[in-house]
N, C-alpha and C. Protein backbone atom coordinates (compact mmCIF):
# COMPACT_ATOMS: atom_id res chain seq x y z
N UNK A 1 0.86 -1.18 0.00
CA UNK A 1 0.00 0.00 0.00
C UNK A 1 0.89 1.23 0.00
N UNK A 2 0.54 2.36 -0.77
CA UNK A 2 1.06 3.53 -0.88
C UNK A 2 0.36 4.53 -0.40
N UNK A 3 1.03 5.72 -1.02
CA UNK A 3 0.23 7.17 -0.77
C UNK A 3 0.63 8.13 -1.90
N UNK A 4 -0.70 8.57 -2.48
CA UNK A 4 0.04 9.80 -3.57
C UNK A 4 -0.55 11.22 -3.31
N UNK A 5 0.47 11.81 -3.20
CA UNK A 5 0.62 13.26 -2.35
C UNK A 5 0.24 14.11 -3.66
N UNK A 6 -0.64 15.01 -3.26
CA UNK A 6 -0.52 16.10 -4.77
C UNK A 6 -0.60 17.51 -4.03
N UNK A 7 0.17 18.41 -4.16
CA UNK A 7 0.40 20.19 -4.09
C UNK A 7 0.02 20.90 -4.98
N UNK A 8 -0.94 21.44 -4.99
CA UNK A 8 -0.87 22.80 -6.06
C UNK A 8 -1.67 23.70 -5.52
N UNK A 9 -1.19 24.73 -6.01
CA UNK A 9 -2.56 26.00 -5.40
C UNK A 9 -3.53 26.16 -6.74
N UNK A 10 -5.04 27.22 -5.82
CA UNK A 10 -5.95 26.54 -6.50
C UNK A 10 -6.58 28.27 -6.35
N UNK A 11 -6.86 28.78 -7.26
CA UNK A 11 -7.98 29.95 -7.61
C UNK A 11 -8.78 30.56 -6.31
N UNK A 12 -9.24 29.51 -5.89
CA UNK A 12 -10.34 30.05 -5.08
C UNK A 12 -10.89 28.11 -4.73
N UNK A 13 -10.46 27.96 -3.55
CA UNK A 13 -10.75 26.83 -2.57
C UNK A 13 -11.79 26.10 -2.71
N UNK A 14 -13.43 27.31 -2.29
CA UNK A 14 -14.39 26.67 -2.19
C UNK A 14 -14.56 25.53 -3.48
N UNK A 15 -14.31 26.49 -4.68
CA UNK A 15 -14.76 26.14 -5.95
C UNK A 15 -13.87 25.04 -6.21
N UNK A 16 -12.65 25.13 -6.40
CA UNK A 16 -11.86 24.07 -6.42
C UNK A 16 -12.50 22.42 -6.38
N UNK A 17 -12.79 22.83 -4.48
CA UNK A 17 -13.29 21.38 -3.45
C UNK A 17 -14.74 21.00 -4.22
N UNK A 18 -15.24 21.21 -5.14
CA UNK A 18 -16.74 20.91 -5.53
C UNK A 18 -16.60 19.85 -6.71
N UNK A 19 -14.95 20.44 -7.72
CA UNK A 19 -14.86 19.86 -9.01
C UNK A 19 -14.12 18.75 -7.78
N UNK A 20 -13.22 18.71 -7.10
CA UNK A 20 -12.63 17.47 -6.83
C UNK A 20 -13.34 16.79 -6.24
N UNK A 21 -14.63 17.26 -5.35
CA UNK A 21 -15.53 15.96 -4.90
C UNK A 21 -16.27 15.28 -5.88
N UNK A 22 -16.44 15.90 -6.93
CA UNK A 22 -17.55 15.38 -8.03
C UNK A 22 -16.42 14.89 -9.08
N UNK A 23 -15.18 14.45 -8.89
CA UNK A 23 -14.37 13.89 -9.46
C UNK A 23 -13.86 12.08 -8.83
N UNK A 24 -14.82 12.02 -7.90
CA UNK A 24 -14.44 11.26 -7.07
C UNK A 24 -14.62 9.23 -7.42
N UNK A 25 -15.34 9.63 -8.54
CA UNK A 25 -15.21 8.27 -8.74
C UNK A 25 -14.35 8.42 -9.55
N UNK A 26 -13.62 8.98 -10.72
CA UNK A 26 -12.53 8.85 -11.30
C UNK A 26 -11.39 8.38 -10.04
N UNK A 27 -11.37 8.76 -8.96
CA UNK A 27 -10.11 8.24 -8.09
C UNK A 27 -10.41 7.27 -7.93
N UNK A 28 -11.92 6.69 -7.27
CA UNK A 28 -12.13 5.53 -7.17
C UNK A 28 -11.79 4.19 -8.08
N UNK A 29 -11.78 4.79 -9.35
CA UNK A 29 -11.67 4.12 -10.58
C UNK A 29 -10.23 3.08 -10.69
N UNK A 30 -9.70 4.69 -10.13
CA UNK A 30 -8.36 4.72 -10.58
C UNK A 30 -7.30 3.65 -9.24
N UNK A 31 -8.24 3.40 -8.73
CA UNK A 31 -7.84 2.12 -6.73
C UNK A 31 -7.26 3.50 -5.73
N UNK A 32 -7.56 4.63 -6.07
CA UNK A 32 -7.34 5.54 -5.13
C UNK A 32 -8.23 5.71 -3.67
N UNK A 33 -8.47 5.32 -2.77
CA UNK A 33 -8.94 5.63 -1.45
C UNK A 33 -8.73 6.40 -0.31
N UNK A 34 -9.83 6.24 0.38
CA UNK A 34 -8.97 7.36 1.53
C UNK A 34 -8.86 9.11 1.07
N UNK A 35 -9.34 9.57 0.36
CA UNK A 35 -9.02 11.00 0.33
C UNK A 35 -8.74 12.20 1.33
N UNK A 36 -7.68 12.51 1.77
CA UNK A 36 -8.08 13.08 2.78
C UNK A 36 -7.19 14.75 1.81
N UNK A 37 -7.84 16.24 2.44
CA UNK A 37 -7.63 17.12 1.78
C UNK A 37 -6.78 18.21 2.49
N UNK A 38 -6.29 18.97 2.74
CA UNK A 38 -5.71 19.87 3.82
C UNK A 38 -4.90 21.23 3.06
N UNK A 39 -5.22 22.43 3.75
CA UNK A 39 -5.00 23.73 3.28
C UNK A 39 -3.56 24.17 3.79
N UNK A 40 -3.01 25.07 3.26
CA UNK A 40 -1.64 25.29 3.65
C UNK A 40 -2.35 26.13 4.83
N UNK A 41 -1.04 26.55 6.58
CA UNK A 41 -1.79 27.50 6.96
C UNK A 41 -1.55 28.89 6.84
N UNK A 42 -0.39 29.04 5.98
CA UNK A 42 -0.33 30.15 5.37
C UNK A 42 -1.39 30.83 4.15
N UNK A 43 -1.41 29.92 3.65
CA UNK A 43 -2.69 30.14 1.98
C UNK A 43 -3.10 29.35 2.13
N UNK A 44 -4.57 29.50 2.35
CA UNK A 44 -5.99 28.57 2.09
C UNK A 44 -6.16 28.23 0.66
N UNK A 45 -5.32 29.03 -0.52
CA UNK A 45 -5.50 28.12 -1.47
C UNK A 45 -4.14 27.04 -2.29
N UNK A 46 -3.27 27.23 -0.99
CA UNK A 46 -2.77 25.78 -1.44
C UNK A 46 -3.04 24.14 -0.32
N UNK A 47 -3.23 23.45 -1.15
CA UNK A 47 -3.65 22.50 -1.04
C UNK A 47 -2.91 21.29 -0.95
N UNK A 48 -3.06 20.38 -0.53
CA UNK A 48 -2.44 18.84 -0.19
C UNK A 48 -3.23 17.76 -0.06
N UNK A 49 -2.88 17.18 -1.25
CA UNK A 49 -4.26 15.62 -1.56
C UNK A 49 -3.64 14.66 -0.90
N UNK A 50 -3.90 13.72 0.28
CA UNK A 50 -3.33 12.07 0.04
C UNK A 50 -4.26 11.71 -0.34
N UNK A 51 -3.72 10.44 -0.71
CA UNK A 51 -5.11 9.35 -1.11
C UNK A 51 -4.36 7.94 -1.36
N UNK A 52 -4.56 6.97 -0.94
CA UNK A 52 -4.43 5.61 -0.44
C UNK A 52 -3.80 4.85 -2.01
N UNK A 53 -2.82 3.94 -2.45
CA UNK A 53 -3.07 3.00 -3.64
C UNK A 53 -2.72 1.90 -3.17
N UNK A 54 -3.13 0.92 -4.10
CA UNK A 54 -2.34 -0.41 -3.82
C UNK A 54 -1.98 -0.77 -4.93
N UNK A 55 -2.14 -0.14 -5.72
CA UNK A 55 -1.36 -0.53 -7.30
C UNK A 55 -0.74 0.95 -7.58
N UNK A 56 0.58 0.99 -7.59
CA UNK A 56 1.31 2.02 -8.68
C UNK A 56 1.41 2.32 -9.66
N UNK A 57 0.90 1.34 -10.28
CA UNK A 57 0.70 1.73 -11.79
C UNK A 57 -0.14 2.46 -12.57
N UNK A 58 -1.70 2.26 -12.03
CA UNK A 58 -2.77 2.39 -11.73
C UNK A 58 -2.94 4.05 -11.04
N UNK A 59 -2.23 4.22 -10.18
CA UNK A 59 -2.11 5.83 -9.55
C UNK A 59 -1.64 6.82 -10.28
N UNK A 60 -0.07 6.14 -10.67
CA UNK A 60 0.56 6.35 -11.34
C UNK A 60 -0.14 7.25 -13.02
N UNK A 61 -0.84 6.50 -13.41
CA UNK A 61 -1.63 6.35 -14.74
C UNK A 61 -2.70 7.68 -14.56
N UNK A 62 -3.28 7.65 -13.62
CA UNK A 62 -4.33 8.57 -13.03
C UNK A 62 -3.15 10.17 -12.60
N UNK A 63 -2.46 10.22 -11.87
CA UNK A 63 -1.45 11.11 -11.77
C UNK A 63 -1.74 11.97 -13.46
N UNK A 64 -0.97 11.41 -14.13
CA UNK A 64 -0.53 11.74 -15.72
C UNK A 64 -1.73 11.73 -16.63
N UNK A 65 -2.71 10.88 -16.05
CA UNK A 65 -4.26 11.38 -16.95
C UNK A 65 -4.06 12.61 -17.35
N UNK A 66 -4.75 12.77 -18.61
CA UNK A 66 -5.43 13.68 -19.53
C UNK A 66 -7.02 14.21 -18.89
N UNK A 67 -7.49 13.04 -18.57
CA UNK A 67 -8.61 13.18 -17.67
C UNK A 67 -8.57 14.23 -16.47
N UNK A 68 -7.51 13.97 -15.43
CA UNK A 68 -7.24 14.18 -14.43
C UNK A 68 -6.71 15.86 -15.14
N UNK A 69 -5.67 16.25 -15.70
CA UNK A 69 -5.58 17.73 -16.40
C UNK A 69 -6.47 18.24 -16.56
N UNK A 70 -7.00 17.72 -17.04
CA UNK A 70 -8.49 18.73 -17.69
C UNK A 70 -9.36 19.14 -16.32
N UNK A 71 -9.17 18.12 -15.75
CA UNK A 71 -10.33 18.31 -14.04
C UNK A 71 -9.84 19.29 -13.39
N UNK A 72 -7.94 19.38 -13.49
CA UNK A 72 -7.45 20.22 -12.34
C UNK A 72 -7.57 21.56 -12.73
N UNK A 73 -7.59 21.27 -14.23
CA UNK A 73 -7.76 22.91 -14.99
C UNK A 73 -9.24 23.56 -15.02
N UNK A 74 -10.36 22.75 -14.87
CA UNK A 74 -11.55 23.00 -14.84
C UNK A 74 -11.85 23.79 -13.21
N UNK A 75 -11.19 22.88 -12.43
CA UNK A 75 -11.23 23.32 -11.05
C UNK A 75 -10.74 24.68 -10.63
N UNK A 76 -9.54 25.15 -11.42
CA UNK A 76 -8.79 26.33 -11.23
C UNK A 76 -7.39 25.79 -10.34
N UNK A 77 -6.71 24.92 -10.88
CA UNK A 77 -5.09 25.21 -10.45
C UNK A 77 -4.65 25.96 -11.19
N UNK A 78 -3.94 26.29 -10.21
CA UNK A 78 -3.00 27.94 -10.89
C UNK A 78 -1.90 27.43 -11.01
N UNK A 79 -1.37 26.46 -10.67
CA UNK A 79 0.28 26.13 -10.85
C UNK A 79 0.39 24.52 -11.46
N UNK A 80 1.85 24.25 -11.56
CA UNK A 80 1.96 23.02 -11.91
C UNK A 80 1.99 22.32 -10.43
N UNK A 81 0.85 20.84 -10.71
CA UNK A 81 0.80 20.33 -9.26
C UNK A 81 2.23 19.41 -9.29
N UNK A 82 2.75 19.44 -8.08
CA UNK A 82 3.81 18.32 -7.88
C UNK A 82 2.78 17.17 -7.13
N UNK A 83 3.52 15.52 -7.76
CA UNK A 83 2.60 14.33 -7.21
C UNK A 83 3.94 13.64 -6.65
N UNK A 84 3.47 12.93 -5.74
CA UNK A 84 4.43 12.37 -5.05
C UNK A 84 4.08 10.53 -4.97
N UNK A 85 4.96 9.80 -4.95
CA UNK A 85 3.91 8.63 -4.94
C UNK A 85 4.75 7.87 -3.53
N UNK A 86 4.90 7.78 -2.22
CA UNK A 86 5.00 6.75 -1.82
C UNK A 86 5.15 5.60 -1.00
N UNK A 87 6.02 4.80 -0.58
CA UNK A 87 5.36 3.31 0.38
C UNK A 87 5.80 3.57 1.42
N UNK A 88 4.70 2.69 2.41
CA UNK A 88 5.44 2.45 3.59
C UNK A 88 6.27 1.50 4.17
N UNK A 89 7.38 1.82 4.69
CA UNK A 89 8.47 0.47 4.50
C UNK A 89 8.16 0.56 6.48
């Protein structure tokens, strides 16, 4: 089991959190679980995704989606997100 970390700042928060909840079976899709979300406490609009995998490849794949671009751009990221992918040893 893993974890894939995603950073980016985001336009305006509220709006953001609406496209990524209604994005949520694409994670599901993708063996992503566990979502948990958290605000910088300096800027409320940067942001920090975990979310659970058990396949890397699979996360991995979802990470680099075309799908997943288009969502983050629909949502309003303002920057390039950094993704992080990983295990617990």
């Amino acid at each position: 089991m893993g974890l894939m970390i995603v950073r980016h700042k985001v336009k305006e928060y509220r709006s953001w959190k609406k496209v990524f909840d209604s994005h949520a079976s694409a994670q599901k899709a993708a063996g992503l679980t566990r979502p948990r979300v958290f605000r910088s406490a300096d800027d409320p609009n940067e942001t920090v995704i975990l979310m659970d995998y058990k396949d890397l490849k699979k996360a991995k794949a979802f990470g680099a989606s075309a799908d997943l671009i288009k969502t983050m751009e629909t949502a309003g990221v303002v920057d390039k997100p950094t993704i992080y992918f990983v295990e617990q040893t």
